[in-house]
C-alpha atoms as a PDB file:
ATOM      1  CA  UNK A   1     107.070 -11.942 119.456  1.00  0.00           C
ATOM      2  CA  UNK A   2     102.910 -11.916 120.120  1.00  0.00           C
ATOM      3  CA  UNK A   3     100.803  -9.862 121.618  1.00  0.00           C
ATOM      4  CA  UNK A   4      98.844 -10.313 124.710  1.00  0.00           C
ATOM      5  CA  UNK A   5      95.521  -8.596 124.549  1.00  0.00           C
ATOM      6  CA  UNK A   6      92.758  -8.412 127.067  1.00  0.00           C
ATOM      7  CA  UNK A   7      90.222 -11.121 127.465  1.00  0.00           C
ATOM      8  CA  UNK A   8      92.041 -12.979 124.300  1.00  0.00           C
ATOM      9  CA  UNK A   9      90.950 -16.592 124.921  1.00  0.00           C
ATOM     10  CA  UNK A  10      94.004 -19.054 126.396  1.00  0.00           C
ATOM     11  CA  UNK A  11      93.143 -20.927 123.268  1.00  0.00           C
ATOM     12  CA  UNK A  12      94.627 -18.039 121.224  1.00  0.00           C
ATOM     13  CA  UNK A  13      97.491 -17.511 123.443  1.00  0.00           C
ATOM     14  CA  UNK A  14      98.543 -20.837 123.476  1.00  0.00           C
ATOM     15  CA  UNK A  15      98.380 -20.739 119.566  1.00  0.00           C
ATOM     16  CA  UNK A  16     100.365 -17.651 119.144  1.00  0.00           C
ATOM     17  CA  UNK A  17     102.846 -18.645 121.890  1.00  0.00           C
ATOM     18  CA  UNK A  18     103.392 -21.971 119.903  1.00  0.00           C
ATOM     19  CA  UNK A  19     104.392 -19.989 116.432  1.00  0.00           C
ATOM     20  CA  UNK A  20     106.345 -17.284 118.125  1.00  0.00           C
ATOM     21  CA  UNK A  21     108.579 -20.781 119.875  1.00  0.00           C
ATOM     22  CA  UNK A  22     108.063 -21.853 115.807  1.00  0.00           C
ATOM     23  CA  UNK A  23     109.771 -18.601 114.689  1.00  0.00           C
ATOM     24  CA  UNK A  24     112.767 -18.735 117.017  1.00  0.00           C
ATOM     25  CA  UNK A  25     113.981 -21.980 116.332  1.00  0.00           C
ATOM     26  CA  UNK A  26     113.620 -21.026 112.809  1.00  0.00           C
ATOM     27  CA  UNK A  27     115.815 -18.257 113.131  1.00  0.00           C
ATOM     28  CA  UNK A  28     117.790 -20.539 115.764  1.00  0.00           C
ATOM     29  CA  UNK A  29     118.864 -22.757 112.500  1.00  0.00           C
ATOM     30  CA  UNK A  30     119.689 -20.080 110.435  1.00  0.00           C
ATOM     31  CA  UNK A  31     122.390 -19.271 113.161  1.00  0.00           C
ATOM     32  CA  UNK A  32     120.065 -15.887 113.192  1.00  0.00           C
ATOM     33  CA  UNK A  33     120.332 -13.627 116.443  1.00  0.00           C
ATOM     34  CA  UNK A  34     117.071 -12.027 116.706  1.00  0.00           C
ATOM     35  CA  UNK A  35     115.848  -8.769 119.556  1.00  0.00           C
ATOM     36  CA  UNK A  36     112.500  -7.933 119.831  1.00  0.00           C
ATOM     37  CA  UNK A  37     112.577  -3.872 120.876  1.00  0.00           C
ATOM     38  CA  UNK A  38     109.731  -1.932 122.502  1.00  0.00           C
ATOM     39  CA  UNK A  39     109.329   1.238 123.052  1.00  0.00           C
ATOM     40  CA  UNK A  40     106.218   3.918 122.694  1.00  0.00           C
ATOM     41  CA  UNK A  41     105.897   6.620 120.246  1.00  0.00           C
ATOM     42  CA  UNK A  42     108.219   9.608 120.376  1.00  0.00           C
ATOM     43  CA  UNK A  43     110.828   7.181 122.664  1.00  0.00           C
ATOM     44  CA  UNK A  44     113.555   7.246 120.187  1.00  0.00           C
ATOM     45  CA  UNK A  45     113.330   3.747 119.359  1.00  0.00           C
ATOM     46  CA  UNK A  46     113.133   3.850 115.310  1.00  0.00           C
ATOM     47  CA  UNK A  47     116.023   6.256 115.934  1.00  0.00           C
ATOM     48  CA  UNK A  48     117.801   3.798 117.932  1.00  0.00           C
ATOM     49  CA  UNK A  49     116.936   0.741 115.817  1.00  0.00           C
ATOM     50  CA  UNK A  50     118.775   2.528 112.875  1.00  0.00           C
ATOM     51  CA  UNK A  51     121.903   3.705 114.560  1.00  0.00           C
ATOM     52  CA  UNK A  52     122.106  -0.135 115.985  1.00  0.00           C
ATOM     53  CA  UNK A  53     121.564  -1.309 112.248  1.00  0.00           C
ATOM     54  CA  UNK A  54     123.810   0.838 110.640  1.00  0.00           C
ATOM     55  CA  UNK A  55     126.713   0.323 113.434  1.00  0.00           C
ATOM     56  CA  UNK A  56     126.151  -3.504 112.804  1.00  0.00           C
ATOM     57  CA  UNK A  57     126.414  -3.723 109.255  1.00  0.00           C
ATOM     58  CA  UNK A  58     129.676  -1.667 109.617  1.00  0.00           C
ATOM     59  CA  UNK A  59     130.763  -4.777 111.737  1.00  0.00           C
ATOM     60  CA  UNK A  60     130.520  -6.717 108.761  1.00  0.00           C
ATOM     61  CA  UNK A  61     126.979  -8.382 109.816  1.00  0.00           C
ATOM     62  CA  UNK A  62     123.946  -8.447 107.657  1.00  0.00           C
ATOM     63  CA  UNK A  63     120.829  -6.970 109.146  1.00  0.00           C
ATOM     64  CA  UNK A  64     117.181  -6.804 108.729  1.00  0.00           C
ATOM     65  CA  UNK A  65     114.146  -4.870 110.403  1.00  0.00           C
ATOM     66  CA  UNK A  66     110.800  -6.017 110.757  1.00  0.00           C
ATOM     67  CA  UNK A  67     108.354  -2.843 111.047  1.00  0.00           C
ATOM     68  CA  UNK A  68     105.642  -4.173 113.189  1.00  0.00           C
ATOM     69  CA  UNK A  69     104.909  -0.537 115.372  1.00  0.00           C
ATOM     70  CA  UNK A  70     101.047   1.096 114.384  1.00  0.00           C
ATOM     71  CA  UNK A  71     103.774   3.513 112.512  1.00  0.00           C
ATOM     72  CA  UNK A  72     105.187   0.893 110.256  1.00  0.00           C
ATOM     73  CA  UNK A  73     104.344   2.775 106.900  1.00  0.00           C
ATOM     74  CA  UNK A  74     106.979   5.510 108.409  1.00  0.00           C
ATOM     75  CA  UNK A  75     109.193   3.464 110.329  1.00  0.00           C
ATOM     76  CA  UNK A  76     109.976   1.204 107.522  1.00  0.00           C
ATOM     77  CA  UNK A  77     110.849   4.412 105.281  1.00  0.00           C
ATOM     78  CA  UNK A  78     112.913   5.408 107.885  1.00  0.00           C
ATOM     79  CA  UNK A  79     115.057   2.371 108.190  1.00  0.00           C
ATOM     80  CA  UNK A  80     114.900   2.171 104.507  1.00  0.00           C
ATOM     81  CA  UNK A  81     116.755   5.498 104.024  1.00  0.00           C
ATOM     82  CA  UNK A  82     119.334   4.697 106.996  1.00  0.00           C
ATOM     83  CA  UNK A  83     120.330   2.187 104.319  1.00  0.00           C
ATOM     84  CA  UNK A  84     119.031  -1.058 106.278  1.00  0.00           C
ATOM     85  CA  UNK A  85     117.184  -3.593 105.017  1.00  0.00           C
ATOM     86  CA  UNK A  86     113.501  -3.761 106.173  1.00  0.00           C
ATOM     87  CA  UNK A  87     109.994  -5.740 106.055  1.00  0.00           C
ATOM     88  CA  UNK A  88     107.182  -3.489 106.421  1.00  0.00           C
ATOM     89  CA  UNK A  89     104.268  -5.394 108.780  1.00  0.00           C
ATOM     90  CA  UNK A  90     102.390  -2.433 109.457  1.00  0.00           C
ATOM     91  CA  UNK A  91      98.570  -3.587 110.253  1.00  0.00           C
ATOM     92  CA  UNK A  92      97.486  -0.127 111.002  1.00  0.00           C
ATOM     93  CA  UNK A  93      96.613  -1.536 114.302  1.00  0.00           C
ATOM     94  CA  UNK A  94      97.300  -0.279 117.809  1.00  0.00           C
ATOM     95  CA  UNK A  95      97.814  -4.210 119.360  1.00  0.00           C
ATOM     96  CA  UNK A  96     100.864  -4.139 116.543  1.00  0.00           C
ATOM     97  CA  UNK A  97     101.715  -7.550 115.238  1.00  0.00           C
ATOM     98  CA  UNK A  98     100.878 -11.327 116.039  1.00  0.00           C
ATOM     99  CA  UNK A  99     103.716 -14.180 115.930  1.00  0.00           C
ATOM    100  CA  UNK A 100     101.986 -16.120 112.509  1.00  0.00           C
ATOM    101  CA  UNK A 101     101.959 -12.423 110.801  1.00  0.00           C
ATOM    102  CA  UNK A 102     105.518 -12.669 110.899  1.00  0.00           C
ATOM    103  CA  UNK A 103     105.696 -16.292 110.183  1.00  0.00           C
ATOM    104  CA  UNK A 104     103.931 -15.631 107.128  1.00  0.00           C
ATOM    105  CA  UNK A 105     106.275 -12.807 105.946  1.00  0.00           C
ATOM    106  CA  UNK A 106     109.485 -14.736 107.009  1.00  0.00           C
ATOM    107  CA  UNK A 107     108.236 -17.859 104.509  1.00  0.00           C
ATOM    108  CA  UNK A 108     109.173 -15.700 101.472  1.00  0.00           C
ATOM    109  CA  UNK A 109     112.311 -14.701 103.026  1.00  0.00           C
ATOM    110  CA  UNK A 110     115.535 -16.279 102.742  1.00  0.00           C
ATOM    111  CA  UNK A 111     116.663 -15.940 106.163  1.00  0.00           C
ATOM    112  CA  UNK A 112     120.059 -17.356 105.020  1.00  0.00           C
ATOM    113  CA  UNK A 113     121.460 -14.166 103.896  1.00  0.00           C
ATOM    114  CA  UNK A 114     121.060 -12.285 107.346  1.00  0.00           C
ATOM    115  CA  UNK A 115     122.948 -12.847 111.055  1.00  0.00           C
ATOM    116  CA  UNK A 116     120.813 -10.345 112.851  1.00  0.00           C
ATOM    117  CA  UNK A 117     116.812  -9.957 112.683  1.00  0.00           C
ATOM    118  CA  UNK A 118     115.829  -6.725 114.787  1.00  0.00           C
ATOM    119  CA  UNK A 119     111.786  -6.348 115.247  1.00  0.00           C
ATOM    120  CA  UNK A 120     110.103  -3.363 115.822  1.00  0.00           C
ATOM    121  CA  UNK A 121     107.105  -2.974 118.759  1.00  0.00           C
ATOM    122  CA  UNK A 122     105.731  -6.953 117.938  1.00  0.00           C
ATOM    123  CA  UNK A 123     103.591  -6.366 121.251  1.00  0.00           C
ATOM    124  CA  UNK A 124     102.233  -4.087 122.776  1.00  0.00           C
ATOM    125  CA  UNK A 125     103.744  -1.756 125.643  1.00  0.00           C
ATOM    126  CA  UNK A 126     100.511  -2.353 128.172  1.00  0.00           C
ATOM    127  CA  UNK A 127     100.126  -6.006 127.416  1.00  0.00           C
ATOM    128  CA  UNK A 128     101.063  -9.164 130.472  1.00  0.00           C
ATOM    129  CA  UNK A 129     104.584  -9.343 129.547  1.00  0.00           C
ATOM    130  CA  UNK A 130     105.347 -13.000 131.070  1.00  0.00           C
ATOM    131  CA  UNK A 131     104.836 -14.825 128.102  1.00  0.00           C
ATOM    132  CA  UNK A 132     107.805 -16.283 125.540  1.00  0.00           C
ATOM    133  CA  UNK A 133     108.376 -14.016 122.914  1.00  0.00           C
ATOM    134  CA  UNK A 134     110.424 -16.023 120.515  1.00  0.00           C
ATOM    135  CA  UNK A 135     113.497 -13.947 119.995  1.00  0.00           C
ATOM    136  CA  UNK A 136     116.807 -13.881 121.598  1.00  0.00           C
ATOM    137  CA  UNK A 137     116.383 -10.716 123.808  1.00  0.00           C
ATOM    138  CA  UNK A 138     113.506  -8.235 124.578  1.00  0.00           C
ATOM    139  CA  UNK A 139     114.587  -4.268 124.577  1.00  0.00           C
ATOM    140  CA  UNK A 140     112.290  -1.652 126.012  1.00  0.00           C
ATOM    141  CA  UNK A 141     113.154   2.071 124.977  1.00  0.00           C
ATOM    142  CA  UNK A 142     112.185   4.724 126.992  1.00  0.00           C
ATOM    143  CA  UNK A 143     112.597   8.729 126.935  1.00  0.00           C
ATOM    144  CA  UNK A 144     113.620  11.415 129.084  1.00  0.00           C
ATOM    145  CA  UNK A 145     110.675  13.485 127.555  1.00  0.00           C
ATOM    146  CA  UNK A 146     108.296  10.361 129.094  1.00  0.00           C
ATOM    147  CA  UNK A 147     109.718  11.066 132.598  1.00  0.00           C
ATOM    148  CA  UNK A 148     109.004   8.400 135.325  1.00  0.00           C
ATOM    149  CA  UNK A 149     105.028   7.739 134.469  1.00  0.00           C
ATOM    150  CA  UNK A 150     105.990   5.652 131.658  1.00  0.00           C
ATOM    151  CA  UNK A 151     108.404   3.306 133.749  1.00  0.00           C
ATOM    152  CA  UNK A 152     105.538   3.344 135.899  1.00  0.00           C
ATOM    153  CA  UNK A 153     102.576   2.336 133.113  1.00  0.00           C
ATOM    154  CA  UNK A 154     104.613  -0.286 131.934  1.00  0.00           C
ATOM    155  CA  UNK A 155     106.818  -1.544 134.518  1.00  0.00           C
ATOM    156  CA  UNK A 156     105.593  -5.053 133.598  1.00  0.00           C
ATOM    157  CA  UNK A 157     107.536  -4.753 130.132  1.00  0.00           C
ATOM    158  CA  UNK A 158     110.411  -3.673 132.410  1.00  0.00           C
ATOM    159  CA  UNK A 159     110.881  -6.317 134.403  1.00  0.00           C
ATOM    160  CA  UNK A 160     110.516  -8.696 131.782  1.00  0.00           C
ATOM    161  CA  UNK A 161     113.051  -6.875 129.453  1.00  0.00           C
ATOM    162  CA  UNK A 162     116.443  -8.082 128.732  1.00  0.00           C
ATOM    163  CA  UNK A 163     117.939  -4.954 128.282  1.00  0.00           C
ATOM    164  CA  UNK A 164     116.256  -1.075 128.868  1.00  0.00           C
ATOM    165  CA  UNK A 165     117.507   1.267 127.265  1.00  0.00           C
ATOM    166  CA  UNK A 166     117.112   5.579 128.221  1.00  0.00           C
ATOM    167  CA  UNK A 167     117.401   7.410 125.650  1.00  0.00           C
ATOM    168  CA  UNK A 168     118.657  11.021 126.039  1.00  0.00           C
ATOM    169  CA  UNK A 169     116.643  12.533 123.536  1.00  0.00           C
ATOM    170  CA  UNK A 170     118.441  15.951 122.191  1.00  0.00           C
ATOM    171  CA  UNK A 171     115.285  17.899 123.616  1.00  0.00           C
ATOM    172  CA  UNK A 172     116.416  16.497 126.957  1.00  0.00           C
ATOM    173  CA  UNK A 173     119.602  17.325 126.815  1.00  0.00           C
ATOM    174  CA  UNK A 174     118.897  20.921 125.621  1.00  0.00           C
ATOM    175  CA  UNK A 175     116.483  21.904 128.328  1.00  0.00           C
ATOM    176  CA  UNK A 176     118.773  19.736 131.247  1.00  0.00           C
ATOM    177  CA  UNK A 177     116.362  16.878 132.319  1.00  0.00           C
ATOM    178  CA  UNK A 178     118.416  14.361 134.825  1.00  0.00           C
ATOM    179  CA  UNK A 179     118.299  10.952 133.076  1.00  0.00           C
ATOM    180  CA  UNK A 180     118.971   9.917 136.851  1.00  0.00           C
ATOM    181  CA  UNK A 181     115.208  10.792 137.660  1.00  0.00           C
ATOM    182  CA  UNK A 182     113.937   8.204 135.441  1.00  0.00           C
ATOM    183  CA  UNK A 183     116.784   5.500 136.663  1.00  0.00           C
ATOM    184  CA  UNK A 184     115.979   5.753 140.210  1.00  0.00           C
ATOM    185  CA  UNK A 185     112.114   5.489 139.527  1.00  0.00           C
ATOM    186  CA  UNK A 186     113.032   2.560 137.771  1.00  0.00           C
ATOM    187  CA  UNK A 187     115.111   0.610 140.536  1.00  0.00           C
ATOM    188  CA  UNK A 188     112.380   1.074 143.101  1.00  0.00           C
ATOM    189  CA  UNK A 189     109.883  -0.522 140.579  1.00  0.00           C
ATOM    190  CA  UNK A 190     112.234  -3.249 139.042  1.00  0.00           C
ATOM    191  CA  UNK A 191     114.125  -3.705 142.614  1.00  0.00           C
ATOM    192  CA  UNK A 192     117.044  -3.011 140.805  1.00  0.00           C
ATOM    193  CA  UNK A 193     118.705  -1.139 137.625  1.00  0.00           C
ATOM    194  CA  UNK A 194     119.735  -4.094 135.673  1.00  0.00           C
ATOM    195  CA  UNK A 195     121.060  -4.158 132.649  1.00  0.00           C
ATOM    196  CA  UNK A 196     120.041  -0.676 131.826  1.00  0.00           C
ATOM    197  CA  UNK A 197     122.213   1.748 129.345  1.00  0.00           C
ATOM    198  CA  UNK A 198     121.706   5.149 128.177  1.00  0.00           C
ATOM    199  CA  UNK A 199     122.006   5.927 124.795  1.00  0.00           C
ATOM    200  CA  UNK A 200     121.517   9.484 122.876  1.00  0.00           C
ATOM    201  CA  UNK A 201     121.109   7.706 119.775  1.00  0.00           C
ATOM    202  CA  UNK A 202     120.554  10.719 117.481  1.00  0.00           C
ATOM    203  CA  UNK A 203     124.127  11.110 118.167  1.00  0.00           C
ATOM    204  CA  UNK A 204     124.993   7.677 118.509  1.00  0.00           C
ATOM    205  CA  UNK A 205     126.674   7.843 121.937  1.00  0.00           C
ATOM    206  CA  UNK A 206     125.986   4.898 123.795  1.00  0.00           C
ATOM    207  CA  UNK A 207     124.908   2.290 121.452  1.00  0.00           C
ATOM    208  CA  UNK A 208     128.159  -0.150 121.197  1.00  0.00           C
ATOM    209  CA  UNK A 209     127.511  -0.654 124.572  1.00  0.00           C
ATOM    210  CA  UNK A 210     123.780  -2.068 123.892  1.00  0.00           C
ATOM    211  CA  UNK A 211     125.205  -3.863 120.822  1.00  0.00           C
ATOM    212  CA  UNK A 212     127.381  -5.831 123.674  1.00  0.00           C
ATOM    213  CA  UNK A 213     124.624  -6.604 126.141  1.00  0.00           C
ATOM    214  CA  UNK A 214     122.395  -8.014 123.454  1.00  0.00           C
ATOM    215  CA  UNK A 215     125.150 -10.229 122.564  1.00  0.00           C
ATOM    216  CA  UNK A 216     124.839  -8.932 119.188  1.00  0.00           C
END
């Protein structure tokens, strides 16, 4: 829940480290579960994001989306027309969102009325991803139409990921690219496929099982 950028002063990182913490034990007393979920442009992950939502709210939980990606203006229509609840965030900025710009939304909202906060691309894909993020769990999406050269370009996010999450994208599956490809680049870079589920969330196969390891 910040974003690294670089040659931001320690100063600054310290200070955004300290509200993200803020955030999370804010959502912590509001008996909130909260996932932060990454993933570039063209991964699937708004996609995603609203087949999780919708699937969640059928379980009887109440669910809202924070649009933080440099798409936010379309994102946030997106989840609002899958019938979710959403807070658009959109700077218009490729670095995406800072922990107090969320602090700052969340203090008109009463976070009372919702069990599960999902946030959408808070930091960026190419930042130092070793730092506390303030939520429960950190996703990272990825596509079969990225191949291996985007495990590879951000196999820091990766490693410091909860959960990833391959999404068959119904292009893939059309023209027969091997999801396998991209999981075996990704276990000699990570040392290991852990935690890792593949989803074709267009069609909804495959997301249950993500529900369960975000202990959502």
């Amino acid at each position: 829940m910040h974003i690294v950028q670089a040659g931001m002063e320690t100063d600054v990182l310290k200070a955004n480290n300290k509200v993200a913490h803020e955030i999370y034990h804010m959502f912590k007393e509001h008996g909130i579960r909260s996932v932060d979920f990454m993933g570039s442009i063209g991964s699937g992950k708004t996609t995603l994001i609203c087949e999780m939502g919708k699937r969640l709210e059928e379980q009887g939980k109440k669910v809202v989306v924070i649009a933080g990606d440099v798409t936010g203006d379309d994102d946030f229509k997106r989840f609002k027309a899958a019938g979710l609840e959403a807070i658009n965030c959109n700077t218009n900025k490729e670095c995406h969102l800072e922990a107090w710009q969320i602090k700052k939304v969340l203090e008109d909202t009463d976070l009372d009325r919702y069990d599960v906060v999902i946030i959408e691309n808070v930091g960026n894909l190419v930042c130092p991803a070793d730092f506390p993020l303030g939520t429960d769990y950190r996703a990272v999406v990825i596509s079969t139409t990225e191949g291996d050269d985007m495990v590879r370009k951000h196999h820091a996010v990766f490693l410091h990921s909860d959960v990833a999450v391959l999404n068959k994208m119904d292009i893939c599956d059309a023209v027969g690219v091997d999801p396998q490809i991209i999981l075996d680049d990704y276990a000699k870079l990570t040392g290991g496929v852990k935690k890792m589920y593949t989803t074709s969330a267009k069609k909804g196969d495959g997301i249950d099982e993500v529900i369960a390891a975000l202990g959502l």
